[in-house]
C-alpha atoms as a PDB file:
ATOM      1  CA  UNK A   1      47.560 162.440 117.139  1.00  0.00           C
ATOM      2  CA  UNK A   2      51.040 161.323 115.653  1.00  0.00           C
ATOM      3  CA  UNK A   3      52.763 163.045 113.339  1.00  0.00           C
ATOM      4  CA  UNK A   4      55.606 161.913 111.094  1.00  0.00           C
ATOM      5  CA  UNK A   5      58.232 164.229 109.323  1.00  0.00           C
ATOM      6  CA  UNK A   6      60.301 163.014 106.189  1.00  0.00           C
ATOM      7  CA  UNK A   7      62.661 165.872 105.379  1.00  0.00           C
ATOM      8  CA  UNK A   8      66.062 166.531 104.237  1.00  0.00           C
ATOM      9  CA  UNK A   9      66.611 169.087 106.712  1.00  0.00           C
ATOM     10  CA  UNK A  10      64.409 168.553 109.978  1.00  0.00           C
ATOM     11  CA  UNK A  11      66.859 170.848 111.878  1.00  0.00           C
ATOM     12  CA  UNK A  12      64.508 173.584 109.920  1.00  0.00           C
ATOM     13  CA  UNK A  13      61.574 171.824 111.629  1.00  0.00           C
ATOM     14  CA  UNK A  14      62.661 171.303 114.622  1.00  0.00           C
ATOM     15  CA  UNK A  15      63.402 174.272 116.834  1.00  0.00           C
ATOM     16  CA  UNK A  16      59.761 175.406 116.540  1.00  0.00           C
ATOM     17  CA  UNK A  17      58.584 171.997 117.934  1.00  0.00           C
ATOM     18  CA  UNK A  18      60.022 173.366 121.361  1.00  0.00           C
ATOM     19  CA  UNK A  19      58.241 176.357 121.461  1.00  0.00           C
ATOM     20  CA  UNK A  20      55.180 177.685 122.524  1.00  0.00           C
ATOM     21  CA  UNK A  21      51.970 175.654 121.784  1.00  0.00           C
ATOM     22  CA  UNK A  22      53.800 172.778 119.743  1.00  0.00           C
ATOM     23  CA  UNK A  23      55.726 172.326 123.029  1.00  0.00           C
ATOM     24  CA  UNK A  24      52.674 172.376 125.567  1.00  0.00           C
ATOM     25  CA  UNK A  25      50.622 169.797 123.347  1.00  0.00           C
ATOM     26  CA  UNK A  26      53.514 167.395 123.215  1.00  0.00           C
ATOM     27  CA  UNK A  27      54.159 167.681 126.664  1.00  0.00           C
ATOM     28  CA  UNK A  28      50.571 167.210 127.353  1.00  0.00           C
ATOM     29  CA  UNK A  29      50.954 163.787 124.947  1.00  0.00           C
ATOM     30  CA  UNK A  30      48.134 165.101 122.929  1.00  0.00           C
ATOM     31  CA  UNK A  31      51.019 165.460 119.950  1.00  0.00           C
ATOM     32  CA  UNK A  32      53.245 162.932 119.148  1.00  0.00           C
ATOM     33  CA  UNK A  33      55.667 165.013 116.280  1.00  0.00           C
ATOM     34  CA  UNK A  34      58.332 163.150 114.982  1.00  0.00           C
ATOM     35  CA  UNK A  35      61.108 164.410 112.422  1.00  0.00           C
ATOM     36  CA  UNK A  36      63.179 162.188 110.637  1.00  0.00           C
ATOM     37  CA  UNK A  37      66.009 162.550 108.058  1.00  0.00           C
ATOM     38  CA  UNK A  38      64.722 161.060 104.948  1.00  0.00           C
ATOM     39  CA  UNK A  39      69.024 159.883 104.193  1.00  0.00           C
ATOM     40  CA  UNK A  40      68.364 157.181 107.209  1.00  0.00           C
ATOM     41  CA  UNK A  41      66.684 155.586 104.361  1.00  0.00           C
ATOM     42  CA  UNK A  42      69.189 155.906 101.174  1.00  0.00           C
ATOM     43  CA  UNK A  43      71.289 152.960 101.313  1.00  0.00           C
ATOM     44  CA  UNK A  44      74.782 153.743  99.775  1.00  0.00           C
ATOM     45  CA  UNK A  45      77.880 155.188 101.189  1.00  0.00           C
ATOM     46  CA  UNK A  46      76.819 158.290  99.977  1.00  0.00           C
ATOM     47  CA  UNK A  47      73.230 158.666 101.439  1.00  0.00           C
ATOM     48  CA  UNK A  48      72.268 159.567  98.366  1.00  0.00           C
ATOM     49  CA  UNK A  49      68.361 160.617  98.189  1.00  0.00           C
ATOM     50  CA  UNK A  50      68.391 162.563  94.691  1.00  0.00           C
ATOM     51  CA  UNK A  51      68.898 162.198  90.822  1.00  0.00           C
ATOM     52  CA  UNK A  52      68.741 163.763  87.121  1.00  0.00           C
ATOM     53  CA  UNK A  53      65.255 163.456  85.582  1.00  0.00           C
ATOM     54  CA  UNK A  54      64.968 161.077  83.072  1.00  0.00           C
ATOM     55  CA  UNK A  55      64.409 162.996  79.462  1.00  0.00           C
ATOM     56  CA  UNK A  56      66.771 165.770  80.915  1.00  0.00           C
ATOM     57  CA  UNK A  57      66.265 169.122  82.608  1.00  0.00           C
ATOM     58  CA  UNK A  58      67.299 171.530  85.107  1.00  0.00           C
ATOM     59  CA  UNK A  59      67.090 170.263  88.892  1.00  0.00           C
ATOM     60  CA  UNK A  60      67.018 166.990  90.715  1.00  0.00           C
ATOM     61  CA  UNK A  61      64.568 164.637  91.434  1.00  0.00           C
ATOM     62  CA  UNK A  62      64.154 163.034  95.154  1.00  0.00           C
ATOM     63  CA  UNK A  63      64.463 159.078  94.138  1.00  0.00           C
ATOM     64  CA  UNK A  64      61.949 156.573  95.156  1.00  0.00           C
ATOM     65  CA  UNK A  65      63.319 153.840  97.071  1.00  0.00           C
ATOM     66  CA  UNK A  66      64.371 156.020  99.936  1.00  0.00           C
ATOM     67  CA  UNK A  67      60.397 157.010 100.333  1.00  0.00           C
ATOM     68  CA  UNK A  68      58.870 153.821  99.833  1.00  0.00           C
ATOM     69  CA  UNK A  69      61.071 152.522 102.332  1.00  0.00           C
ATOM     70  CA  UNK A  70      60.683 155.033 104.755  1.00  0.00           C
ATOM     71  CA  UNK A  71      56.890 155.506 104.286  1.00  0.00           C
ATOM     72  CA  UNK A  72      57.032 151.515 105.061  1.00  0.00           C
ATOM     73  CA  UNK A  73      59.245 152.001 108.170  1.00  0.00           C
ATOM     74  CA  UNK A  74      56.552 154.644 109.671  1.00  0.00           C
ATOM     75  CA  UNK A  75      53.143 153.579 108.521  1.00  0.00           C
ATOM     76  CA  UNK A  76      53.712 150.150 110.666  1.00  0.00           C
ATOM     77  CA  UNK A  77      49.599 150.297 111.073  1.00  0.00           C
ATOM     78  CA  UNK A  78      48.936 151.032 107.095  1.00  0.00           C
ATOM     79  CA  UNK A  79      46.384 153.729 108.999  1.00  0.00           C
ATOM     80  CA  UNK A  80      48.408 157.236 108.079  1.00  0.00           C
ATOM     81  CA  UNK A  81      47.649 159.631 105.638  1.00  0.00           C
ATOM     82  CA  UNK A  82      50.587 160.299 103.454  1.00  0.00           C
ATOM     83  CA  UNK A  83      50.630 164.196 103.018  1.00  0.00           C
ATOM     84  CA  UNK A  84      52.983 165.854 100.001  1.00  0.00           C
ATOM     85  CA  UNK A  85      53.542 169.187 100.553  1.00  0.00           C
ATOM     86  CA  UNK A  86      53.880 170.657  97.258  1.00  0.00           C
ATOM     87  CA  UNK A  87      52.555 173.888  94.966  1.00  0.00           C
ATOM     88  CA  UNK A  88      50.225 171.598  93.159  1.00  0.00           C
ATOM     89  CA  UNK A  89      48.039 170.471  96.093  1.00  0.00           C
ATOM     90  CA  UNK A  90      44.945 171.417  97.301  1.00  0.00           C
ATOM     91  CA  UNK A  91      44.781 174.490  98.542  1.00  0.00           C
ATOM     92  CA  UNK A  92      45.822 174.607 102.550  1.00  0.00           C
ATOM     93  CA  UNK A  93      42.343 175.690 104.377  1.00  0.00           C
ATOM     94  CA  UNK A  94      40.819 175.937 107.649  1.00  0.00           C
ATOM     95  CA  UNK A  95      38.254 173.481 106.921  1.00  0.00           C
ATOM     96  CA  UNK A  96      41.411 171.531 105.647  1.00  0.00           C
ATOM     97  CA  UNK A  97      43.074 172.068 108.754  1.00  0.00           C
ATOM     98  CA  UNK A  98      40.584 170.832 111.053  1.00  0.00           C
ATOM     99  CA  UNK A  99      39.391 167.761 108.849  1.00  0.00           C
ATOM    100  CA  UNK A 100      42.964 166.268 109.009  1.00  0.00           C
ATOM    101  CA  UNK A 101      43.324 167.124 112.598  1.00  0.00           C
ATOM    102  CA  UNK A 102      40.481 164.352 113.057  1.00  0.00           C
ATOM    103  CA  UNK A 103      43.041 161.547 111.948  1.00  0.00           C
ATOM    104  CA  UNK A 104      45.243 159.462 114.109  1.00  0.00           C
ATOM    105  CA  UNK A 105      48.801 159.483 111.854  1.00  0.00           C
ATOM    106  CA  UNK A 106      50.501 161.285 109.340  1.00  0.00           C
ATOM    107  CA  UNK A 107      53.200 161.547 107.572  1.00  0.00           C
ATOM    108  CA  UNK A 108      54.444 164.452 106.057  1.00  0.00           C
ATOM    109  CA  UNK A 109      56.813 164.253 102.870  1.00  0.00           C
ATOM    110  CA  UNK A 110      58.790 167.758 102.459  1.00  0.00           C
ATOM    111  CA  UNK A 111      59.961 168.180  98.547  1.00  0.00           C
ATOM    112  CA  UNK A 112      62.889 168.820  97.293  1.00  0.00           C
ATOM    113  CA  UNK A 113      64.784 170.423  94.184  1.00  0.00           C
ATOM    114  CA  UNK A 114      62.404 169.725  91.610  1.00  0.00           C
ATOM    115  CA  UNK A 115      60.302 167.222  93.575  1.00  0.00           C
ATOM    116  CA  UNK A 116      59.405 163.903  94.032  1.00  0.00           C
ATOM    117  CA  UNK A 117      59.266 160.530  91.589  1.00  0.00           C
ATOM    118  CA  UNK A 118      56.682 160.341  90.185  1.00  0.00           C
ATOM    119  CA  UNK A 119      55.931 157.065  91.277  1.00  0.00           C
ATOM    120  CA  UNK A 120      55.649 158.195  95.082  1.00  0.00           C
ATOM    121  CA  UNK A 121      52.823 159.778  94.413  1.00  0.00           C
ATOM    122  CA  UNK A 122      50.768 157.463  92.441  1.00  0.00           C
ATOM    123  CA  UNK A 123      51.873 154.926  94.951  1.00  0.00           C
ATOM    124  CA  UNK A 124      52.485 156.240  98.566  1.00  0.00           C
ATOM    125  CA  UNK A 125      50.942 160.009  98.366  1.00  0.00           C
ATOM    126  CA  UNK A 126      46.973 159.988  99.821  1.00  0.00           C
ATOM    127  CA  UNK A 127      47.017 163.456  99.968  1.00  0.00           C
ATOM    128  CA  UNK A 128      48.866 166.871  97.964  1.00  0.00           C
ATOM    129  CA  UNK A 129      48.693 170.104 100.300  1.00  0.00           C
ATOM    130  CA  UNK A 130      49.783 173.617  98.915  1.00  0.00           C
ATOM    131  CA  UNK A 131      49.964 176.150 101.107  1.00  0.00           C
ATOM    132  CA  UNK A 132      50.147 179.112  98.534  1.00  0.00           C
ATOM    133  CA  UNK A 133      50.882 179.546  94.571  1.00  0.00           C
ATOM    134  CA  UNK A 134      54.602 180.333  95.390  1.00  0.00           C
ATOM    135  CA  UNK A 135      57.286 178.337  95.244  1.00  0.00           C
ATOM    136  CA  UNK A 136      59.422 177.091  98.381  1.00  0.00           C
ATOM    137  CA  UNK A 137      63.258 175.658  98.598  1.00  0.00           C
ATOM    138  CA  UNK A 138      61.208 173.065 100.066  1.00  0.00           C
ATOM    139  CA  UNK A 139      58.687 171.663 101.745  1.00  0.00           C
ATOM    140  CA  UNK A 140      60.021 171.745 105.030  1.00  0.00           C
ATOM    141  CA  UNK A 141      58.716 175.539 105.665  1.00  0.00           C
ATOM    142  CA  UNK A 142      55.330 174.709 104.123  1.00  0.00           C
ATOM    143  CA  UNK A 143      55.194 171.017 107.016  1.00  0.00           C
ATOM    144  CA  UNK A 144      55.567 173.641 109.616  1.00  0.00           C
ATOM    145  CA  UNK A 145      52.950 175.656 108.783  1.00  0.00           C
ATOM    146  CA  UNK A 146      50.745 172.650 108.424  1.00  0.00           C
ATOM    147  CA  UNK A 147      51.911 171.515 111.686  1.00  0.00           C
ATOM    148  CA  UNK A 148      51.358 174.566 113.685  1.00  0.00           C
ATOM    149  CA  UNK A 149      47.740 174.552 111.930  1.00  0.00           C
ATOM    150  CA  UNK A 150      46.763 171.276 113.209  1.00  0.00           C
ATOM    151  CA  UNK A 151      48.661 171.761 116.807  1.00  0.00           C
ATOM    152  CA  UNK A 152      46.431 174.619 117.552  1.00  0.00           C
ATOM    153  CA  UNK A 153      42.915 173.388 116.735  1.00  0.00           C
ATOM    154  CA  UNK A 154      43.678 170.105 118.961  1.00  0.00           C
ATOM    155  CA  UNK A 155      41.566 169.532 121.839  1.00  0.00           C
ATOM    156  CA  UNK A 156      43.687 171.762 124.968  1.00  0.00           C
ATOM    157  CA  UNK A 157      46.120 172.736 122.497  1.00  0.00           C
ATOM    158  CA  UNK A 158      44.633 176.886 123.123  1.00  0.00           C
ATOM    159  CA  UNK A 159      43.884 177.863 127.150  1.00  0.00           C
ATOM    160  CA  UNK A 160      40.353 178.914 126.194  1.00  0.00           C
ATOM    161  CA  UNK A 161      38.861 176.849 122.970  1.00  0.00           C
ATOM    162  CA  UNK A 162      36.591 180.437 122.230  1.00  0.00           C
ATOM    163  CA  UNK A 163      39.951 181.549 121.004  1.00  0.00           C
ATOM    164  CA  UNK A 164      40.736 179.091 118.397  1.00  0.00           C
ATOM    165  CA  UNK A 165      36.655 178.791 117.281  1.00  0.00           C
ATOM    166  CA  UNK A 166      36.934 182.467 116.805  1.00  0.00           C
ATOM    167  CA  UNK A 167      40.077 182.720 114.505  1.00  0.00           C
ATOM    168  CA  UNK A 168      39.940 184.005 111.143  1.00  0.00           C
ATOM    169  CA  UNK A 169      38.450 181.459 108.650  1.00  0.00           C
ATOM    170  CA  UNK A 170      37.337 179.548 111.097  1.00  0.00           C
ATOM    171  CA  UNK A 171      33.522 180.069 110.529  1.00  0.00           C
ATOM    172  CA  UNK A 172      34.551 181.087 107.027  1.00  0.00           C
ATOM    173  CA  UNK A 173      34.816 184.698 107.338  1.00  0.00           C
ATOM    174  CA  UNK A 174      38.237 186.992 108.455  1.00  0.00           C
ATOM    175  CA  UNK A 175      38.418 187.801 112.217  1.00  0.00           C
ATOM    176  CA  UNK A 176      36.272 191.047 113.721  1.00  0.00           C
ATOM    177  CA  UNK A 177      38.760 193.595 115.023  1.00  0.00           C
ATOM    178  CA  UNK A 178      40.494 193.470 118.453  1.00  0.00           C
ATOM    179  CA  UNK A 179      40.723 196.072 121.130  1.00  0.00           C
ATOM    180  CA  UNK A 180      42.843 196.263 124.498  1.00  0.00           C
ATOM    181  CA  UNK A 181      43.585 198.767 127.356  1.00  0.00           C
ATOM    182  CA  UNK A 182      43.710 201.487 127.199  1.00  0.00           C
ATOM    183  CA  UNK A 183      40.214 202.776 126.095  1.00  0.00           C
ATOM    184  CA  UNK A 184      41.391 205.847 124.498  1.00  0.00           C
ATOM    185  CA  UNK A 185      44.854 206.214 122.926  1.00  0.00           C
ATOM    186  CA  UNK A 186      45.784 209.165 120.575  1.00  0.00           C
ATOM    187  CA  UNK A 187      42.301 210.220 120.509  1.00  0.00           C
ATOM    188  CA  UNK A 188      41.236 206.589 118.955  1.00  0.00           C
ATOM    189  CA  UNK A 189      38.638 205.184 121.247  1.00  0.00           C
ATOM    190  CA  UNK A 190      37.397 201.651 121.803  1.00  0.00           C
ATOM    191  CA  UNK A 191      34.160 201.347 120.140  1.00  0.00           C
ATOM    192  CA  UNK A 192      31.163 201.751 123.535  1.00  0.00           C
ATOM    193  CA  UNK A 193      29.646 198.732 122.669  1.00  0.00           C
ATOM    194  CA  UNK A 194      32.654 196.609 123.857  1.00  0.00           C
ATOM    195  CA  UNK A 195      32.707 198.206 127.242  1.00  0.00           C
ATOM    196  CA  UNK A 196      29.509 198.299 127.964  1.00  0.00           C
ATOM    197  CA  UNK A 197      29.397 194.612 128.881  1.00  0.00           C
ATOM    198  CA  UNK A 198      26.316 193.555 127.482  1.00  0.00           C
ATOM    199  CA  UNK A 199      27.622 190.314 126.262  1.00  0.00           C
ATOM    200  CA  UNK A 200      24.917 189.992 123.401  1.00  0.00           C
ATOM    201  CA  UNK A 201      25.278 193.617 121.503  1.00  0.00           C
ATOM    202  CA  UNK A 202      28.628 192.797 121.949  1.00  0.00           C
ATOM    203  CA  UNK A 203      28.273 189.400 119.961  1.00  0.00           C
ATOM    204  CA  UNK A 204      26.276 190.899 117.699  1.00  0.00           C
ATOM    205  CA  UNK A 205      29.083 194.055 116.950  1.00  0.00           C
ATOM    206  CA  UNK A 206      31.576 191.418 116.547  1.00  0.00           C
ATOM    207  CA  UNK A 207      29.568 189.243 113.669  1.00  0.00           C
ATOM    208  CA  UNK A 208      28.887 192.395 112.214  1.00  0.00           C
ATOM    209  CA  UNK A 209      32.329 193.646 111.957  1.00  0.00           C
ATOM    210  CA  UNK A 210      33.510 190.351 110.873  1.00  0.00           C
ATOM    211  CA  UNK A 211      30.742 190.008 107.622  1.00  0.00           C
ATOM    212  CA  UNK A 212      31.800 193.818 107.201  1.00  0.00           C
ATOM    213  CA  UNK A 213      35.488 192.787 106.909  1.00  0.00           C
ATOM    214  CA  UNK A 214      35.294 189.655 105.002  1.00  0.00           C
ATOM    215  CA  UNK A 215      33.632 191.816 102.641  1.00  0.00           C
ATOM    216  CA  UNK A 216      36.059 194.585 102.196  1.00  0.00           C
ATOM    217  CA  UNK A 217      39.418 192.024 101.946  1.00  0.00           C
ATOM    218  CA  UNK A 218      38.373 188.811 100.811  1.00  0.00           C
ATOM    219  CA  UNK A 219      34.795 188.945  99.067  1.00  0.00           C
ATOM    220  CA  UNK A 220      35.395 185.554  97.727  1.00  0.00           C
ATOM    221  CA  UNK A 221      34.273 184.142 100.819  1.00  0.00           C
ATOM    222  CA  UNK A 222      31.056 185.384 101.163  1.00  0.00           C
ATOM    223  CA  UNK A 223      30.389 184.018  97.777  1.00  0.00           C
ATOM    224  CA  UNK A 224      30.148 180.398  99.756  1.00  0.00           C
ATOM    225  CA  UNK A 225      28.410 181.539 102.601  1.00  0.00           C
ATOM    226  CA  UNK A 226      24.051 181.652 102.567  1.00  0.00           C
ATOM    227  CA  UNK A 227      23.733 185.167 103.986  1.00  0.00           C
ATOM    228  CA  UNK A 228      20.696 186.169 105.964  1.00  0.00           C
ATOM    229  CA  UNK A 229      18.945 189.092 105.235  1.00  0.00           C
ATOM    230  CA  UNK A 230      19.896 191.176 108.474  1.00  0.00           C
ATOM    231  CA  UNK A 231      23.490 190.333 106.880  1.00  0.00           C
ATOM    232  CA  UNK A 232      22.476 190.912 103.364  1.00  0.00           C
ATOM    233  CA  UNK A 233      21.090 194.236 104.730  1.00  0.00           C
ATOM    234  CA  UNK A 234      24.382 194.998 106.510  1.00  0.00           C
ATOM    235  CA  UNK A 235      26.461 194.707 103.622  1.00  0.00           C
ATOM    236  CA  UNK A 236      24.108 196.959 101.611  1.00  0.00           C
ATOM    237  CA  UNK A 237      24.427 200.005 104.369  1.00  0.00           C
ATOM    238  CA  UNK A 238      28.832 199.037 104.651  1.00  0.00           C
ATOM    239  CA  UNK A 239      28.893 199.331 100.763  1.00  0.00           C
ATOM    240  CA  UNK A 240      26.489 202.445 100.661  1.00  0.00           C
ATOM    241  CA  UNK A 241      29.178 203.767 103.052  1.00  0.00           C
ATOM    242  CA  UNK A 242      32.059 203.163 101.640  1.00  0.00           C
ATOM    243  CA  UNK A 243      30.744 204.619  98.586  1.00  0.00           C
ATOM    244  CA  UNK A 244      29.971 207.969  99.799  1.00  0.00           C
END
């Protein structure tokens, strides 16, 4: 995959890109991440990229030309998907996540002040990503969090792909909890089934935990899923539980 960056301050970006899995995937080739400084593309003395909304108003407004033109200057193919990060997108997922991972090229375009003409995105824009009903001092935060995202779920990117499969989210409910050595610590001991080493009860525990925890944090996503009645039955005995 190739990656494009348009941002008025990649150095915020870039650091990251030489660490830990972002490195190993682009020094496997399997990520091609490229930051750029969206001035390259302002053409007076003053690299100027911004200006005052028409019909007045706090803030500044990131001008057009320098996007069209650098959109134009990247998308050589006319195959990327042009990605706005911004608080009005869709709604950053794992299904998201994973979908874009599947193309070959895109460009990311990181807001600014009090965005983007308006024009870029009618024109330019394929796709708007938020990653969260908060507001940013840009969108240069919100490209790295896409970017680490995608980086992980890409074929190698993890040492064992169970890993990655397993994540939160990524079968649409939250992660089942984790245990390491030792097996007792404080008097808190690691639940038998998980050293037993029957690989199957152990499965099973795990599911289990997870539907039990999706349930308890973030019951909106069981409201998606088409339970089956060993689950259904589950979440009757957790709530029954938790209600004594």
């Amino acid at each position: 995959m190739k990656m494009d960056v348009l941002a008025l301050f990649p150095e915020i970006i870039a650091p990251a890109l030489q660490t830990g899995i972002l490195r190993r995937i682009q020094d496997a080739d399997r990520f091609s991440i490229n930051v750029y400084n969206l001035r390259d593309w302002a053409t007076d003395k003053h690299k100027t990229v911004d200006d005052y909304p028409y019909g007045g108003g706090a803030g500044m407004i990131l001008k057009p030309e320098p996007l069209f033109a650098a959109v134009a200057a990247l998308n050589t193919e006319s195959d990327a998907q042009i990605v706005y990060l911004t608080p009005q997108g869709t709604p950053l997922t794992q299904s998201l996540v994973e979908a874009l991972s599947l193309e070959s090229h895109l460009i990311l375009i990181c807001g600014r002040y009090k965005g983007i003409d308006e024009r870029v995105r009618q024109k330019i824009v394929t796709t708007e990503i938020s990653i969260g009903d908060y507001v940013l001092s840009g969108g240069e935060i919100a490209a790295l969090v896409l970017i680490d995202a995608i980086g992980r779920v890409l074929p190698g990117a993890l040492g064992d792909f169970e890993s990655a499969h397993e994540d939160s989210f990524s079968q649409d409910l939250l992660d089942h909890p984790h245990y390491t050595r030792p097996a007792e610590y404080e008097g808190m001991k690691v639940p038998e089934v998980l050293l037993s080493g029957h690989h199957e009860k152990i499965k099973e525990w795990r599911h289990a935990e997870a539907i039990k925890r999706t349930a308890q944090r973030r019951p909106d996503l069981l409201q998606n899923l088409e339970l089956t009645d060993e689950e259904l039955a589950l979440l009757q005995t957790s709530e029954n539980k938790s209600s004594c």
